[in-house]
N, C-alpha and C. Protein backbone atom coordinates (compact mmCIF):
# COMPACT_ATOMS: atom_id res chain seq x y z
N UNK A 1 154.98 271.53 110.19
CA UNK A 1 155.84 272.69 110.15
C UNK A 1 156.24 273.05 111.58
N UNK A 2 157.45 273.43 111.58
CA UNK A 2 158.07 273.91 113.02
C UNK A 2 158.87 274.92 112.31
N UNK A 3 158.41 276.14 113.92
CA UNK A 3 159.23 277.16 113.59
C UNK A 3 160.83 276.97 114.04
N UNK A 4 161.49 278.16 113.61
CA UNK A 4 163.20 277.81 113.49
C UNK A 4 163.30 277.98 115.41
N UNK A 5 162.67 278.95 115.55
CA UNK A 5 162.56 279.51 117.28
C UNK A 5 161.47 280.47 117.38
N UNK A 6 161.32 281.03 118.57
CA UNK A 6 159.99 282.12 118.74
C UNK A 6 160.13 283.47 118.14
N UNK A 7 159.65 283.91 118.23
CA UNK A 7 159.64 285.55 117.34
C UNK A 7 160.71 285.88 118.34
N UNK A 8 161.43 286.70 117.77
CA UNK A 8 162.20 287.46 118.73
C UNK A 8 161.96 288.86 119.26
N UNK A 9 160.75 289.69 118.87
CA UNK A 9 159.83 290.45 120.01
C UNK A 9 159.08 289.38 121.27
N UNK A 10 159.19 288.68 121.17
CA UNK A 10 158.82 287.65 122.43
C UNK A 10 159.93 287.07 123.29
N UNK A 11 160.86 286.76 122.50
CA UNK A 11 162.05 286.66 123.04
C UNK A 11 162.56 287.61 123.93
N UNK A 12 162.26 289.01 123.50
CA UNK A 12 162.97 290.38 123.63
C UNK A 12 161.45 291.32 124.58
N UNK A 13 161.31 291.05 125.02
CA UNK A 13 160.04 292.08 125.95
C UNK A 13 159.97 293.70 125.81
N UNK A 14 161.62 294.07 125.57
CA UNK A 14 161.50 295.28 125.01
C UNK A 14 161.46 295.76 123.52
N UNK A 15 161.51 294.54 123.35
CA UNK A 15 161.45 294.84 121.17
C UNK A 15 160.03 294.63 121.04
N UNK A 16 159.19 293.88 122.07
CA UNK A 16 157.81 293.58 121.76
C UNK A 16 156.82 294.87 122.08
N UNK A 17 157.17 295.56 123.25
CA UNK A 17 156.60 296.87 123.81
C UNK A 17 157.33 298.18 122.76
N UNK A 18 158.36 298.23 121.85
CA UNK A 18 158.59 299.44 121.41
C UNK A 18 157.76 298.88 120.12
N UNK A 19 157.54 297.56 119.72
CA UNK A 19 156.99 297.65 118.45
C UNK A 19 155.47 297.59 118.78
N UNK A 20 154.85 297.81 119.72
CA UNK A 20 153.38 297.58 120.40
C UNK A 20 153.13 299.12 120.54
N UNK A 21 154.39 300.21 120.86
CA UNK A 21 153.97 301.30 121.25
C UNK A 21 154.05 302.30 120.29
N UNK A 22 155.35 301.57 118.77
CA UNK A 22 154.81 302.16 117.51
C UNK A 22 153.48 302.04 116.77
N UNK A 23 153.03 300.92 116.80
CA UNK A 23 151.83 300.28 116.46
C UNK A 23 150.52 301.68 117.28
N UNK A 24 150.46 301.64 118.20
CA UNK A 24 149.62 302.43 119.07
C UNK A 24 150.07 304.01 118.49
N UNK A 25 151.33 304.17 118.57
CA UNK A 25 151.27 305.88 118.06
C UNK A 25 151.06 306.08 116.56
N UNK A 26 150.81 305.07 116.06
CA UNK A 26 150.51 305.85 114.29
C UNK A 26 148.79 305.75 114.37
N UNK A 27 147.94 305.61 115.53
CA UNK A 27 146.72 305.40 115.60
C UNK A 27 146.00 307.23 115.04
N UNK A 28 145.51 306.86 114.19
CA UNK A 28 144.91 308.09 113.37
C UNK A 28 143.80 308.30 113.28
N UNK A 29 142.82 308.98 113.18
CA UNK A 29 141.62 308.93 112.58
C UNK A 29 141.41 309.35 111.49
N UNK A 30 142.23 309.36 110.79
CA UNK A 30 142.30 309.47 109.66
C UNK A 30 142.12 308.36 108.68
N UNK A 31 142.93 307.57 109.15
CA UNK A 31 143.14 305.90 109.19
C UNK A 31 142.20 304.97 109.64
N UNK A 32 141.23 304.47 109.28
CA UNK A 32 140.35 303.37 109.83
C UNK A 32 140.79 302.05 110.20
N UNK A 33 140.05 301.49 111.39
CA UNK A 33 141.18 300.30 111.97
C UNK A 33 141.09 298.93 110.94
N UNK A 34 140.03 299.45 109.76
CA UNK A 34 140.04 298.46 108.93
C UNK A 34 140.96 298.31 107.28
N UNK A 35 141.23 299.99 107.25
CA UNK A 35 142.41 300.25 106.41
C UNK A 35 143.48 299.58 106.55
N UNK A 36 143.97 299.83 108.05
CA UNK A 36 145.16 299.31 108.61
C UNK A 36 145.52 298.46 108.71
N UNK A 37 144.43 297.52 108.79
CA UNK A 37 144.53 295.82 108.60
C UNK A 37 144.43 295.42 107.08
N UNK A 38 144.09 296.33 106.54
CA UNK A 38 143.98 295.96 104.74
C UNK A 38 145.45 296.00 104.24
N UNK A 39 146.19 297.88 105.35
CA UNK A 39 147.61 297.60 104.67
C UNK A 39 148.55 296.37 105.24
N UNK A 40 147.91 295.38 106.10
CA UNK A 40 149.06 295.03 107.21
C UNK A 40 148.77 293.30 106.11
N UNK A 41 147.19 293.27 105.87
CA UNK A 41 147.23 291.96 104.88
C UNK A 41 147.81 292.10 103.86
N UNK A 42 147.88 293.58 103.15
CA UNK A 42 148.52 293.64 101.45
C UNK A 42 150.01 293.21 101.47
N UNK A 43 150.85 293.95 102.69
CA UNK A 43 152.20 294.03 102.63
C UNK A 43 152.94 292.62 103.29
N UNK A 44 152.02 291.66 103.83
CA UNK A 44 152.25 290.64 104.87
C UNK A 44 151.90 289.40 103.17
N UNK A 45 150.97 289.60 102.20
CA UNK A 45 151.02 288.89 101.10
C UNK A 45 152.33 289.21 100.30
N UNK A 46 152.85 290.15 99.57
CA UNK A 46 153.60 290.43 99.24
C UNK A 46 155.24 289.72 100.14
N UNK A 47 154.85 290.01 101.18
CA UNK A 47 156.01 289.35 102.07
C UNK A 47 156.10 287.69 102.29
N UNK A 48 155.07 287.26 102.06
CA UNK A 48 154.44 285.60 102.20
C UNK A 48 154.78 285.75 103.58
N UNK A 49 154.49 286.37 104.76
CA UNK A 49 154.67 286.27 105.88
C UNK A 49 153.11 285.31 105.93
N UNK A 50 152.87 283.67 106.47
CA UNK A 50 151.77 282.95 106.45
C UNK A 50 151.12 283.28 107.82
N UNK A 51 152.14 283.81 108.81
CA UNK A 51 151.46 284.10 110.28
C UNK A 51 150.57 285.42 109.99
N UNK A 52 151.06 286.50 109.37
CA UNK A 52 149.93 287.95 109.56
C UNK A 52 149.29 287.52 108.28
N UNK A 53 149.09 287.07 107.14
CA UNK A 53 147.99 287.03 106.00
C UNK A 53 146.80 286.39 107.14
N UNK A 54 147.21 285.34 107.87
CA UNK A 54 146.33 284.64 108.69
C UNK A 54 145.93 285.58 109.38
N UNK A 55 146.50 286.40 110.64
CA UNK A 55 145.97 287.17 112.03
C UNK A 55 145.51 288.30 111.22
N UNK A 56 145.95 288.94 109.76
CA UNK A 56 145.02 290.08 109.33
C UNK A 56 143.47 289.99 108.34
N UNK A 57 143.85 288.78 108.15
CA UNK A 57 142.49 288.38 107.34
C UNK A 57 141.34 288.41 108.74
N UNK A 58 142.03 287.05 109.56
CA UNK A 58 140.84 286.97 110.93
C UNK A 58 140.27 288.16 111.13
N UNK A 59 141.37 289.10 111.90
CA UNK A 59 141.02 290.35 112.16
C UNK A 59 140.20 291.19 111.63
N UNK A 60 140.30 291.50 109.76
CA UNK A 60 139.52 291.86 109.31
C UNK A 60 138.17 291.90 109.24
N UNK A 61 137.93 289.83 109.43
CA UNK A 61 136.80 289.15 109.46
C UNK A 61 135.94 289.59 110.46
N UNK A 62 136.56 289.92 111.98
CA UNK A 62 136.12 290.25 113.26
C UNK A 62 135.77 291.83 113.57
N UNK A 63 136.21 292.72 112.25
CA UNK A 63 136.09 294.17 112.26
C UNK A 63 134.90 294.11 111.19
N UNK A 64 134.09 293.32 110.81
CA UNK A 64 133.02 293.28 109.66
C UNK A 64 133.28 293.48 108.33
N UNK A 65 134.23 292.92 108.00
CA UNK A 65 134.89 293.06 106.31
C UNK A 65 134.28 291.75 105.70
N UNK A 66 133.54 292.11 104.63
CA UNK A 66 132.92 290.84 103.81
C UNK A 66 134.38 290.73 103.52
N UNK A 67 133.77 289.16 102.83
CA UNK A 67 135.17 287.96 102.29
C UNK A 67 135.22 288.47 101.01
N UNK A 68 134.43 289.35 100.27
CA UNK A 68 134.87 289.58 98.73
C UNK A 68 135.81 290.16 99.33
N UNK A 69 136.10 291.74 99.89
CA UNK A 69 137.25 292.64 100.27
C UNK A 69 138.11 292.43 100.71
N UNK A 70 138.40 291.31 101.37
CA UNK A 70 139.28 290.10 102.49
C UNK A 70 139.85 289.35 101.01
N UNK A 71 139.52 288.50 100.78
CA UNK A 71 140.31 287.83 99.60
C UNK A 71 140.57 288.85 98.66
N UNK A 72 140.13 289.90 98.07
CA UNK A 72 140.31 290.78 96.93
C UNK A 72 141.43 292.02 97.30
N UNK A 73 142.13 291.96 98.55
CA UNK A 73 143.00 292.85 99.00
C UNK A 73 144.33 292.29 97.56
N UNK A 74 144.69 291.11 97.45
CA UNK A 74 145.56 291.02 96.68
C UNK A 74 145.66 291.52 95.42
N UNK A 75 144.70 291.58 94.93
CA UNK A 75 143.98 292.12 94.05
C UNK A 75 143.28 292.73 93.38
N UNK A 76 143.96 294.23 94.60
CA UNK A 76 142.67 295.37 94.67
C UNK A 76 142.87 296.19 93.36
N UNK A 77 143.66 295.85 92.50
CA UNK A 77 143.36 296.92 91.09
C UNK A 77 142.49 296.76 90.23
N UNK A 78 141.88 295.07 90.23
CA UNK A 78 141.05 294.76 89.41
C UNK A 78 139.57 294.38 89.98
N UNK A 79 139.87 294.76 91.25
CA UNK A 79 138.25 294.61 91.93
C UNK A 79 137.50 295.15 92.50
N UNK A 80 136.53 295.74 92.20
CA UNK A 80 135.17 297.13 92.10
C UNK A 80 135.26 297.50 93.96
N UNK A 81 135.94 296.70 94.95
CA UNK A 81 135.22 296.68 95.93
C UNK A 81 136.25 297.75 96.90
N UNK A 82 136.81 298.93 96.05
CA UNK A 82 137.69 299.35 96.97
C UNK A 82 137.42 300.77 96.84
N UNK A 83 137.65 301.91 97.75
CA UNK A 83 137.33 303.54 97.17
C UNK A 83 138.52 303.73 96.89
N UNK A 84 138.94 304.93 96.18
CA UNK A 84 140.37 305.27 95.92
C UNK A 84 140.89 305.75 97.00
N UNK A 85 140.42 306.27 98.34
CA UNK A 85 141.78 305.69 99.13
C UNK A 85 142.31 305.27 99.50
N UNK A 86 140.90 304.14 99.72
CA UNK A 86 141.93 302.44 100.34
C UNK A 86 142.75 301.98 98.91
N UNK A 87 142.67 302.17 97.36
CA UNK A 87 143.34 301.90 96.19
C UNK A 87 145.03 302.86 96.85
N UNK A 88 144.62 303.85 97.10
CA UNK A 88 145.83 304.54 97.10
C UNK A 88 146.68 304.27 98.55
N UNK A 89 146.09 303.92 99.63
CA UNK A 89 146.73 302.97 100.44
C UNK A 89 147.70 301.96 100.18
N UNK A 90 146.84 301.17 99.49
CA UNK A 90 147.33 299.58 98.60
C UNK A 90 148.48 300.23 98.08
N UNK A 91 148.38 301.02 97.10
CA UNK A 91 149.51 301.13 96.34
C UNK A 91 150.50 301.29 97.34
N UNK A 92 150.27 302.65 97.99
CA UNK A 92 151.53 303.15 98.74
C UNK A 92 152.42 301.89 100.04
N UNK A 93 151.13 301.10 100.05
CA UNK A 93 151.83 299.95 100.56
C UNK A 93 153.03 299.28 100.11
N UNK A 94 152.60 298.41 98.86
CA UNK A 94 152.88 298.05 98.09
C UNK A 94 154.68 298.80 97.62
N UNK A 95 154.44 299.84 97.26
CA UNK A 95 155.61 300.71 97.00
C UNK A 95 156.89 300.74 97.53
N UNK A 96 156.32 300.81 99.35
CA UNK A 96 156.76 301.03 100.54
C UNK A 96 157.29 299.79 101.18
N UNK A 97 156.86 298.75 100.58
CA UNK A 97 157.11 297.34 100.85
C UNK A 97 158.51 296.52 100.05
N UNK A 98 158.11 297.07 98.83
CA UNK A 98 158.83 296.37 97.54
C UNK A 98 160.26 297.41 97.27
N UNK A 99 160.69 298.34 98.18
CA UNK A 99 161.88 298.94 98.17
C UNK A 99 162.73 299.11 96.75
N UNK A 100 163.29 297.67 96.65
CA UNK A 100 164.24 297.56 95.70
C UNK A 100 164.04 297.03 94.75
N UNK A 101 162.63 296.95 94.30
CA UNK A 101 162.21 296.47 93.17
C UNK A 101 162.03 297.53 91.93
N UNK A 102 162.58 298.54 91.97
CA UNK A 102 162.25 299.67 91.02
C UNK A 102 163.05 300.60 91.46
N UNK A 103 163.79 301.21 90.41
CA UNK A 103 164.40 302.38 91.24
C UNK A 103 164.10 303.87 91.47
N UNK A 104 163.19 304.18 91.51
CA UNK A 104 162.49 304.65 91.74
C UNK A 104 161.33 304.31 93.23
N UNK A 105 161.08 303.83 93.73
CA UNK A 105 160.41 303.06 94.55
C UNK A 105 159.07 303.62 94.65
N UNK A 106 158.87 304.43 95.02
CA UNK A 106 157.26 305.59 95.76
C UNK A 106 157.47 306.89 94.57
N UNK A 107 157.04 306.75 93.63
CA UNK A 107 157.83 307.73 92.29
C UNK A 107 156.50 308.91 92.82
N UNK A 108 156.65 309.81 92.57
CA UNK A 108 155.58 310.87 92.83
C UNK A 108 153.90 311.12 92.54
N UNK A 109 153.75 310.28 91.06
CA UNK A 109 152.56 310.21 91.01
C UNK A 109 151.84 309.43 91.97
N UNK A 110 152.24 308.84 92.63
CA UNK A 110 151.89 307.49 93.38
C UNK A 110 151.81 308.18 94.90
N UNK A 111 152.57 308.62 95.55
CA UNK A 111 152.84 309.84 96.45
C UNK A 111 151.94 310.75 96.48
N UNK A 112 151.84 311.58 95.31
CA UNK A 112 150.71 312.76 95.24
C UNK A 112 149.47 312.09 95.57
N UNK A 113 148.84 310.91 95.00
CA UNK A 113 147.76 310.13 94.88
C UNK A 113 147.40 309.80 96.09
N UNK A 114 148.19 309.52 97.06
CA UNK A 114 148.37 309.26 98.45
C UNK A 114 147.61 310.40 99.45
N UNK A 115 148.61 311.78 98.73
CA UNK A 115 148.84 312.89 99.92
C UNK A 115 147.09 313.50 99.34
N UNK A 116 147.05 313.08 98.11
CA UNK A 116 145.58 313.60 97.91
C UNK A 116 144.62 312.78 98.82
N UNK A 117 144.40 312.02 99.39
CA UNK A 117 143.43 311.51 100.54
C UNK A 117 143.86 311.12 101.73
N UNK A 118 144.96 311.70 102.33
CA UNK A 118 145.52 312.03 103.09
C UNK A 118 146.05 312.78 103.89
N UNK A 119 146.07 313.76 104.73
CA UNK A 119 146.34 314.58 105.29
C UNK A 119 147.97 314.03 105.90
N UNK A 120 148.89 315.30 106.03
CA UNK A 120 150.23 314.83 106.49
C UNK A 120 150.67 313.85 107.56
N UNK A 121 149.44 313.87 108.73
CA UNK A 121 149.21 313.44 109.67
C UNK A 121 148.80 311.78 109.61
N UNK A 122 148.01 312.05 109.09
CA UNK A 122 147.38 310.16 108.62
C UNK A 122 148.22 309.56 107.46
N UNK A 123 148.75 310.24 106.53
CA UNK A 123 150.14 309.66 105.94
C UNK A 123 150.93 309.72 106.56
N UNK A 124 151.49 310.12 107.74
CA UNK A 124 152.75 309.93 108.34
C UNK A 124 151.88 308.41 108.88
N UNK A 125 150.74 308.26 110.17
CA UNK A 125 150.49 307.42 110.36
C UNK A 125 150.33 306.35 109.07
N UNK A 126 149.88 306.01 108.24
CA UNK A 126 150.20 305.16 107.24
C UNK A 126 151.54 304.99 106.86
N UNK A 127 152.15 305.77 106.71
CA UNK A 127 154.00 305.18 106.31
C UNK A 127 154.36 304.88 107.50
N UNK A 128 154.30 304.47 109.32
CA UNK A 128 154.41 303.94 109.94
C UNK A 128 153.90 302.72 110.14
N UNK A 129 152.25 302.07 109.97
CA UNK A 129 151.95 300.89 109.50
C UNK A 129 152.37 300.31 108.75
N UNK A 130 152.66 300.77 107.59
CA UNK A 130 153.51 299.61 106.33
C UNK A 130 154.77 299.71 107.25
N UNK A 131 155.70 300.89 107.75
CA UNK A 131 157.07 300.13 108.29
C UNK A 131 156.36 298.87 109.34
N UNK A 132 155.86 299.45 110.23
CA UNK A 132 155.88 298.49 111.50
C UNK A 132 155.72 296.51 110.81
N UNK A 133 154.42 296.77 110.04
CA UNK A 133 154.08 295.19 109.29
C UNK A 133 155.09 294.92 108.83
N UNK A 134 155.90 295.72 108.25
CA UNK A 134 157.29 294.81 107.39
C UNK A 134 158.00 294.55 108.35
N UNK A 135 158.42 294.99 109.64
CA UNK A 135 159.66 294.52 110.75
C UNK A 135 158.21 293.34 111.06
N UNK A 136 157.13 293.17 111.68
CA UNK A 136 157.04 291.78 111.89
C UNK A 136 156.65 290.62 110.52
N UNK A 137 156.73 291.20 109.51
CA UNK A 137 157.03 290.20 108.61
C UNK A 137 158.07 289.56 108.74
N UNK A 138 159.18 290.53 108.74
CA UNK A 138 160.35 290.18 108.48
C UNK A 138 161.00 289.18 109.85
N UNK A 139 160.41 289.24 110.85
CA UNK A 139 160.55 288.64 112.06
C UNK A 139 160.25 287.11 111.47
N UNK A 140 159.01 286.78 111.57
CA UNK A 140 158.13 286.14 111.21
C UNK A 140 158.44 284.91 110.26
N UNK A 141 158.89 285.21 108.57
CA UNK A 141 159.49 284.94 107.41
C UNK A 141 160.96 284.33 108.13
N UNK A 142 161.72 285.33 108.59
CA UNK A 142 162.93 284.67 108.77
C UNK A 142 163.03 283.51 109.78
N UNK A 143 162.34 283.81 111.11
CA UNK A 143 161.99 282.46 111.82
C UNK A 143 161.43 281.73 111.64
N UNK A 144 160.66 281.04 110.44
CA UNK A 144 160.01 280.94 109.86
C UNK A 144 158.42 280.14 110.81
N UNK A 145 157.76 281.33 111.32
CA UNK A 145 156.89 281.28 112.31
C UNK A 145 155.71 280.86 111.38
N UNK A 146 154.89 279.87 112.33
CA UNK A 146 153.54 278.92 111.95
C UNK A 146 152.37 279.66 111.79
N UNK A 147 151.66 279.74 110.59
CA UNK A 147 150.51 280.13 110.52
C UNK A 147 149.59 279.39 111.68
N UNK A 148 148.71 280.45 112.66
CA UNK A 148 148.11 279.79 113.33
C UNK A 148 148.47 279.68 114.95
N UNK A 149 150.06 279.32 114.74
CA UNK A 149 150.61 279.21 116.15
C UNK A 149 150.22 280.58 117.20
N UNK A 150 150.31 281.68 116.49
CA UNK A 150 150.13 282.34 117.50
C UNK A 150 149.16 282.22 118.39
N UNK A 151 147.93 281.69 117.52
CA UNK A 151 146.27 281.59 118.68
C UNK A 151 146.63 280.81 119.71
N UNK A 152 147.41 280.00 119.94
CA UNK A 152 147.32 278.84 120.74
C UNK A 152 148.48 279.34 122.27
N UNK A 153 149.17 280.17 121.69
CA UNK A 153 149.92 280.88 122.74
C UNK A 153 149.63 282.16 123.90
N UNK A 154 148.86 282.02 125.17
CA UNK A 154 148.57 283.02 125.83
C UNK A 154 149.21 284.19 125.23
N UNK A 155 150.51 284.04 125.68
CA UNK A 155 151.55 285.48 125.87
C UNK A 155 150.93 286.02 124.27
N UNK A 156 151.08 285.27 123.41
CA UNK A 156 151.21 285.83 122.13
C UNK A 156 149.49 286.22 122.20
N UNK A 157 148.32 285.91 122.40
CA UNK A 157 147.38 286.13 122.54
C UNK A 157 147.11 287.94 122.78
N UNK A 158 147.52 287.40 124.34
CA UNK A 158 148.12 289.04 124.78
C UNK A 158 148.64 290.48 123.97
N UNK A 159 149.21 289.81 123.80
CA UNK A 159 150.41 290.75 122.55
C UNK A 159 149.53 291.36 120.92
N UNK A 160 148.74 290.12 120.45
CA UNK A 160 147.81 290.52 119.66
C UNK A 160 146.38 291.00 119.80
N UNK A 161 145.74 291.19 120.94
CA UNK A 161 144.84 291.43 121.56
C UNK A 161 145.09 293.01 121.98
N UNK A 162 146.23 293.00 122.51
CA UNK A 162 146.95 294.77 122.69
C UNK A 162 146.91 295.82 121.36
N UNK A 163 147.64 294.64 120.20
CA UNK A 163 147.67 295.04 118.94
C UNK A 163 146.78 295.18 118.55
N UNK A 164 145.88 294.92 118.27
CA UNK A 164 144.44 295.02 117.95
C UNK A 164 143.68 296.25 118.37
N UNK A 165 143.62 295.87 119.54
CA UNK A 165 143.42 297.27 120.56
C UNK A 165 143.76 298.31 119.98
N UNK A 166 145.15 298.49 119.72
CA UNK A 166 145.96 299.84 119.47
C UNK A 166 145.49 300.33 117.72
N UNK A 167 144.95 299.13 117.16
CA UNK A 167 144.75 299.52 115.53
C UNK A 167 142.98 300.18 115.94
């Protein structure tokens, strides 16, 4: 597999630092840095983006997430291993991801369910994580960037090492 060309936040130094410095301002404590990587694997499956299912699973792996909760993110409705707010995360991911698949998209029960373990503050930070993961999905998918490649690239090293940082 070869990608089409490089991400174009790498390309772009300033598309890489405004999406590094959104990433850093939705940082919540509300939000656990292991939520965040749960929403960034749910919405990056859904997207078949193969570069972040890869860098958010690792990640997960490296933040102490057993592999049941790591593989069972796809599948968090039918598997015991989630509390209802990481369930209500998922969803609102999910929701927030899939736009035009319903018209209705984020219908209210789903919303309320949200704002109920959520404070305005850490849901604003959460509806900024699902945007941010979908612009580098969407990066990602369309260039159609290598699972993997990123480890092998300093700069990109860098860049996810910051990211990380900032979750």
């Amino acid at each position: 597999m070869q990608a089409r060309m490089n991400n174009p936040a790498m390309i772009l130094p300033q598309a890489m630092q405004a999406l590094m410095a959104l990433a850093k301002a939705s940082q919540h404590e509300g939000i656990s840095p292991q939520l965040r990587e749960m929403v960034c694997l749910r919405a990056s499956q859904i997207n078949g983006c193969s570069v972040c299912v890869d860098m958010h699973a690792k990640i997960l792996k490296q933040k102490g997430e057993s592999d049941e909760r790591i593989i069972a993110v796809g599948a968090w409705r039918d598997a015991p291993y989630f509390t209802d707010a990481e369930r209500a995360a998922l969803a609102l991911t999910e929701a927030a991801t899939r736009l035009s698949d319903r018209p209705d998209p984020v219908p209210d029960d789903l919303w309320a369910e949200a704002a109920a373990h959520f404070g305005e503050q850490a849901l604003a930070a959460l509806i900024l994580d699902i945007a941010v993961i979908n612009v580098w999905n969407r990066l990602n998918v369309t260039t159609r960037a290598v699972a993997g490649e990123w480890q092998k690239s300093a700069e990109a090293r860098k860049w996810v090492e910051a990211g990380t940082a900032a979750r």
